[in-house]
N, C-alpha and C. Protein backbone atom coordinates (compact mmCIF):
# COMPACT_ATOMS: atom_id res chain seq x y z
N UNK A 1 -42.32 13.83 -17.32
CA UNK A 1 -41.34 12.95 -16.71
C UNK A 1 -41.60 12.80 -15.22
N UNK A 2 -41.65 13.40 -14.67
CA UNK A 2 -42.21 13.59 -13.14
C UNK A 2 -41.26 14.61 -12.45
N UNK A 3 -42.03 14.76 -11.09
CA UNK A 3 -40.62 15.54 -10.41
C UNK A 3 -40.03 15.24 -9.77
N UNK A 4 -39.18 16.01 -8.86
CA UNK A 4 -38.03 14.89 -8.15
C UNK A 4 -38.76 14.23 -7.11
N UNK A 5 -39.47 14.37 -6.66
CA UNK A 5 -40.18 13.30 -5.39
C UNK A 5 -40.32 12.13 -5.78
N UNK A 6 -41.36 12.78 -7.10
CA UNK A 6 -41.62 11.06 -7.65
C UNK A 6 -40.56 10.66 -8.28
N UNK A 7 -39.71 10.86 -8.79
CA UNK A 7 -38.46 9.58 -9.08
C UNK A 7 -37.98 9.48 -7.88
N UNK A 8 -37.80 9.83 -6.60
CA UNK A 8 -37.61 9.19 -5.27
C UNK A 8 -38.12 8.06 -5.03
N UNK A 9 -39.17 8.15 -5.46
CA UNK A 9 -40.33 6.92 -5.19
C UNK A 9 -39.64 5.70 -5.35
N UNK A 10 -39.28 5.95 -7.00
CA UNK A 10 -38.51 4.81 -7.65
C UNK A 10 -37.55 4.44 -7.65
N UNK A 11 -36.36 5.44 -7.72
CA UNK A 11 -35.02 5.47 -7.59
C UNK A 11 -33.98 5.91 -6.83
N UNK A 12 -33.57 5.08 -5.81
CA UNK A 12 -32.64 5.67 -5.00
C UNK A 12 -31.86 6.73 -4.98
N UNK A 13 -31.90 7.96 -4.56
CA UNK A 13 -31.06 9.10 -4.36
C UNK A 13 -31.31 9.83 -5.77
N UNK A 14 -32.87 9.63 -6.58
CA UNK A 14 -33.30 10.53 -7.38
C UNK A 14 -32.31 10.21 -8.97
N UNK A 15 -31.59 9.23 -9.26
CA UNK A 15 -30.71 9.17 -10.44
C UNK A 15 -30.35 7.61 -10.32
N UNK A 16 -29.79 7.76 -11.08
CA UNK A 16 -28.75 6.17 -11.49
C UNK A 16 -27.47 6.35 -11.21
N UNK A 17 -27.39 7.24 -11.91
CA UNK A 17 -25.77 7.79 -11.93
C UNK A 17 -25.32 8.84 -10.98
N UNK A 18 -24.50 7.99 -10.09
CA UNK A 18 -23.57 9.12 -9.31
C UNK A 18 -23.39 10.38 -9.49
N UNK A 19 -22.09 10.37 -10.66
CA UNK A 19 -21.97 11.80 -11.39
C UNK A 19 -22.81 12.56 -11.70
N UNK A 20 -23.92 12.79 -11.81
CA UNK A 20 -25.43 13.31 -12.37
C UNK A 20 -25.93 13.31 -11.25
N UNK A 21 -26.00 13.34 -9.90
CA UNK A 21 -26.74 13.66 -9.01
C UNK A 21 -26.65 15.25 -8.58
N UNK A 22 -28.06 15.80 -8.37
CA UNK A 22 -28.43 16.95 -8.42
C UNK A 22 -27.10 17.78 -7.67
N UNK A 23 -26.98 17.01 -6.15
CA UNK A 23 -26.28 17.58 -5.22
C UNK A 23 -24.59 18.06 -5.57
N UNK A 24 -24.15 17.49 -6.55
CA UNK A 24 -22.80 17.15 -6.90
C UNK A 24 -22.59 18.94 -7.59
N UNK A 25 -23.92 19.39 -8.10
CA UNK A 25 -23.45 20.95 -8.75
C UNK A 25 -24.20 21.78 -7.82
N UNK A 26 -24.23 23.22 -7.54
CA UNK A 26 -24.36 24.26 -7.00
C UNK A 26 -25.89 25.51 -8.24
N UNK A 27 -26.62 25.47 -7.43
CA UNK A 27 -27.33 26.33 -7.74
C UNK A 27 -28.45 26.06 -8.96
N UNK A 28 -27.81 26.48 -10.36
CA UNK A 28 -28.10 26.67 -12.00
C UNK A 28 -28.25 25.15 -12.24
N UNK A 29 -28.44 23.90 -11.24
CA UNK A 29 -28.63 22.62 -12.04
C UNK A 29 -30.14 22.05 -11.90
N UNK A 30 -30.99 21.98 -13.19
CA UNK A 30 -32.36 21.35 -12.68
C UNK A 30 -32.03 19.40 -12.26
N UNK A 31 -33.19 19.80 -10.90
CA UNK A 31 -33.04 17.98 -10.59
C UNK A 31 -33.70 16.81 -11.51
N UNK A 32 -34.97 17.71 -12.52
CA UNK A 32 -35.71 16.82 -13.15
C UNK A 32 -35.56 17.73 -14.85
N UNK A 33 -35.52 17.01 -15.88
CA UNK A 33 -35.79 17.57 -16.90
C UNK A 33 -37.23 16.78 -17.97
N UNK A 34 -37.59 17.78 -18.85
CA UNK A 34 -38.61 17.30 -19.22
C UNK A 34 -38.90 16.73 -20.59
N UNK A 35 -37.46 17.22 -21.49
CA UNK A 35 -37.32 17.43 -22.63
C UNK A 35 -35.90 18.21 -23.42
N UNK A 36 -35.45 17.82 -24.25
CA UNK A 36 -34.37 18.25 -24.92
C UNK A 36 -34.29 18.21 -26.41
N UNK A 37 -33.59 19.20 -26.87
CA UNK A 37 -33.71 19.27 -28.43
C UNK A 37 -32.51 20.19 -28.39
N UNK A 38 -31.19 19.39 -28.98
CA UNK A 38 -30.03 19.52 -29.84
C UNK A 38 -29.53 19.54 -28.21
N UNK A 39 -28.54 20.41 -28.12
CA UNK A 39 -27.75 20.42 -26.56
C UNK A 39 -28.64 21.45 -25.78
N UNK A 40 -29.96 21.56 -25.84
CA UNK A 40 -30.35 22.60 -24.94
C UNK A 40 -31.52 21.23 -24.39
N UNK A 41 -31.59 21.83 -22.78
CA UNK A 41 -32.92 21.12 -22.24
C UNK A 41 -33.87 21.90 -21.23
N UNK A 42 -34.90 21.31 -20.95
CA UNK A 42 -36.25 22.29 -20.15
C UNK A 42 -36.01 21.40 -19.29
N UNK A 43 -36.46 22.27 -18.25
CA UNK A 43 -36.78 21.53 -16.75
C UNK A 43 -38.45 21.29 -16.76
N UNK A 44 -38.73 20.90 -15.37
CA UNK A 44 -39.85 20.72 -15.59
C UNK A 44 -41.01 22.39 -15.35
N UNK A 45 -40.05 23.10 -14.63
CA UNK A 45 -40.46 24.59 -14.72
C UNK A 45 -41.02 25.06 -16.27
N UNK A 46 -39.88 25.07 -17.29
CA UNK A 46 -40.30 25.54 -17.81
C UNK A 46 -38.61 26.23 -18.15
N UNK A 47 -37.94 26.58 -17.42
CA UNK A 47 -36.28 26.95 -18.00
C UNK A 47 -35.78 26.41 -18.41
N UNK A 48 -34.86 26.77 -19.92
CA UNK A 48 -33.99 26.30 -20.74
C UNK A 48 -32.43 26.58 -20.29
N UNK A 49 -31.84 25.17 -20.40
CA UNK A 49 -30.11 25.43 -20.04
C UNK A 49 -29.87 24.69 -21.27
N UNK A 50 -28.67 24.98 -21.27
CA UNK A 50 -27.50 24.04 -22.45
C UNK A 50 -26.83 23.20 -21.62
N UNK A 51 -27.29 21.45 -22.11
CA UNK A 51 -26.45 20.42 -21.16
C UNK A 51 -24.83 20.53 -21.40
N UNK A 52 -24.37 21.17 -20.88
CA UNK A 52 -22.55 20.97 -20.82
C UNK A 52 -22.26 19.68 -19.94
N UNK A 53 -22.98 19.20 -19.58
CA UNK A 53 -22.19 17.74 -18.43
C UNK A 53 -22.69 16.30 -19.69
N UNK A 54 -23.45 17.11 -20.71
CA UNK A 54 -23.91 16.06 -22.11
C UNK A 54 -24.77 14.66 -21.47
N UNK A 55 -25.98 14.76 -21.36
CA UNK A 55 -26.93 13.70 -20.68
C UNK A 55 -26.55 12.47 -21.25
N UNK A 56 -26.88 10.99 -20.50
CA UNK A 56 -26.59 10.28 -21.34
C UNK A 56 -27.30 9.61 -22.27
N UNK A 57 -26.82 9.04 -23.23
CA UNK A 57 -27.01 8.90 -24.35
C UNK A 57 -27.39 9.82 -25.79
N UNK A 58 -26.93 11.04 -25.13
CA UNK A 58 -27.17 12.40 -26.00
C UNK A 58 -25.80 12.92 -26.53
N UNK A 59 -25.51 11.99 -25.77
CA UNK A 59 -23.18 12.44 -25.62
C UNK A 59 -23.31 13.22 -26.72
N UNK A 60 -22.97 12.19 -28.12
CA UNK A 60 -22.50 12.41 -29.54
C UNK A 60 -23.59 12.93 -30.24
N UNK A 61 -24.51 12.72 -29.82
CA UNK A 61 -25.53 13.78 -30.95
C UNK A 61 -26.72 14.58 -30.49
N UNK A 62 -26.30 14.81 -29.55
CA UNK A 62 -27.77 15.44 -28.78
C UNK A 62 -29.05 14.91 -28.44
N UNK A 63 -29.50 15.91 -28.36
CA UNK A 63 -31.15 15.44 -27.91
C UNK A 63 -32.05 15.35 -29.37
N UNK A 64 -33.75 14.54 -29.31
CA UNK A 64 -34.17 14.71 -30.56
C UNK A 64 -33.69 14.62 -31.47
N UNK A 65 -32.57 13.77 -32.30
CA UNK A 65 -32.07 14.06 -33.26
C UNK A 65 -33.27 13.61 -34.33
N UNK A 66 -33.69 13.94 -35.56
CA UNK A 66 -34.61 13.40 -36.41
C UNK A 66 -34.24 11.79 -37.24
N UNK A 67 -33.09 11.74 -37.36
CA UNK A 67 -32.51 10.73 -38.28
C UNK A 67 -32.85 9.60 -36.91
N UNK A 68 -32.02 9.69 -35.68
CA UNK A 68 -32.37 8.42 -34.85
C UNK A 68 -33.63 8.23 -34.51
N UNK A 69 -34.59 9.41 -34.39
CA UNK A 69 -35.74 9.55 -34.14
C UNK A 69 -36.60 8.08 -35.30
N UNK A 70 -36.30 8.50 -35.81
CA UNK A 70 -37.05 8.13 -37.40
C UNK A 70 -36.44 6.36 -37.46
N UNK A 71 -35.14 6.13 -37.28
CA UNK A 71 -34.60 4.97 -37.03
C UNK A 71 -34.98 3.96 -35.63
N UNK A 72 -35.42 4.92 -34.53
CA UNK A 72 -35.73 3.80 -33.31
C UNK A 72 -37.50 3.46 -33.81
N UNK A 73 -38.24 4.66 -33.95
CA UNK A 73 -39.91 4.44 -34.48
C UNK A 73 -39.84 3.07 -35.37
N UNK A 74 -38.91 3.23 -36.10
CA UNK A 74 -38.61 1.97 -37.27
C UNK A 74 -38.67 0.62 -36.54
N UNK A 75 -38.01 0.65 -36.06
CA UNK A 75 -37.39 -0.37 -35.11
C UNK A 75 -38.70 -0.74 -34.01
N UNK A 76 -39.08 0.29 -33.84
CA UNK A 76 -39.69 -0.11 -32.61
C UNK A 76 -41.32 -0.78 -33.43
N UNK A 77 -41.89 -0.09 -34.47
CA UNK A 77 -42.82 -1.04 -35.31
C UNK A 77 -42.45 -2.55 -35.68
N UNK A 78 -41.34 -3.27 -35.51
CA UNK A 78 -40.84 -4.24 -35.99
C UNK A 78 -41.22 -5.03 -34.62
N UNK A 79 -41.33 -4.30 -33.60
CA UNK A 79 -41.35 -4.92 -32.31
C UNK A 79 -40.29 -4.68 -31.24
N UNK A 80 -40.42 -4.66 -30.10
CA UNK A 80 -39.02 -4.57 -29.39
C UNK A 80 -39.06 -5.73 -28.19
């Protein structure tokens, strides 16, 4: 995914979203992640947390789910 510099590059103040900016939590929050599967995610270190602030579009079902997985690939062979 990159690290936080380089989404500087691209994106103003490192996010999209307000609420989700690194600065807004204290300490235990990674600025970049690399990957997620069910409610847990890696940074780009290499440490695993459990998203409690729920990333978006992971809200209702987490990360990786296999069923949407399997449904966007679908979709996305059809063309996008």
């Amino acid at each position: 995914m990159g690290s936080w510099e380089y989404n500087l590059k691209f994106t103003p103040n490192g996010t999209q979203t307000l609420s989700k900016m690194p600065n807004r939590f204290v300490e235990a929050y990674p600025k970049t992640l690399e990957y997620g599967n069910g409610c847990r995610v890696w940074d780009d270190q290499g440490y695993e947390y459990v998203d409690l602030i729920s990333g978006l579009g992971a809200i209702s079902v987490g990360y990786n789910d296999p069923i949407i997985n399997l449904a966007v690939l679908q979709q996305m062979q059809k063309g996008t």
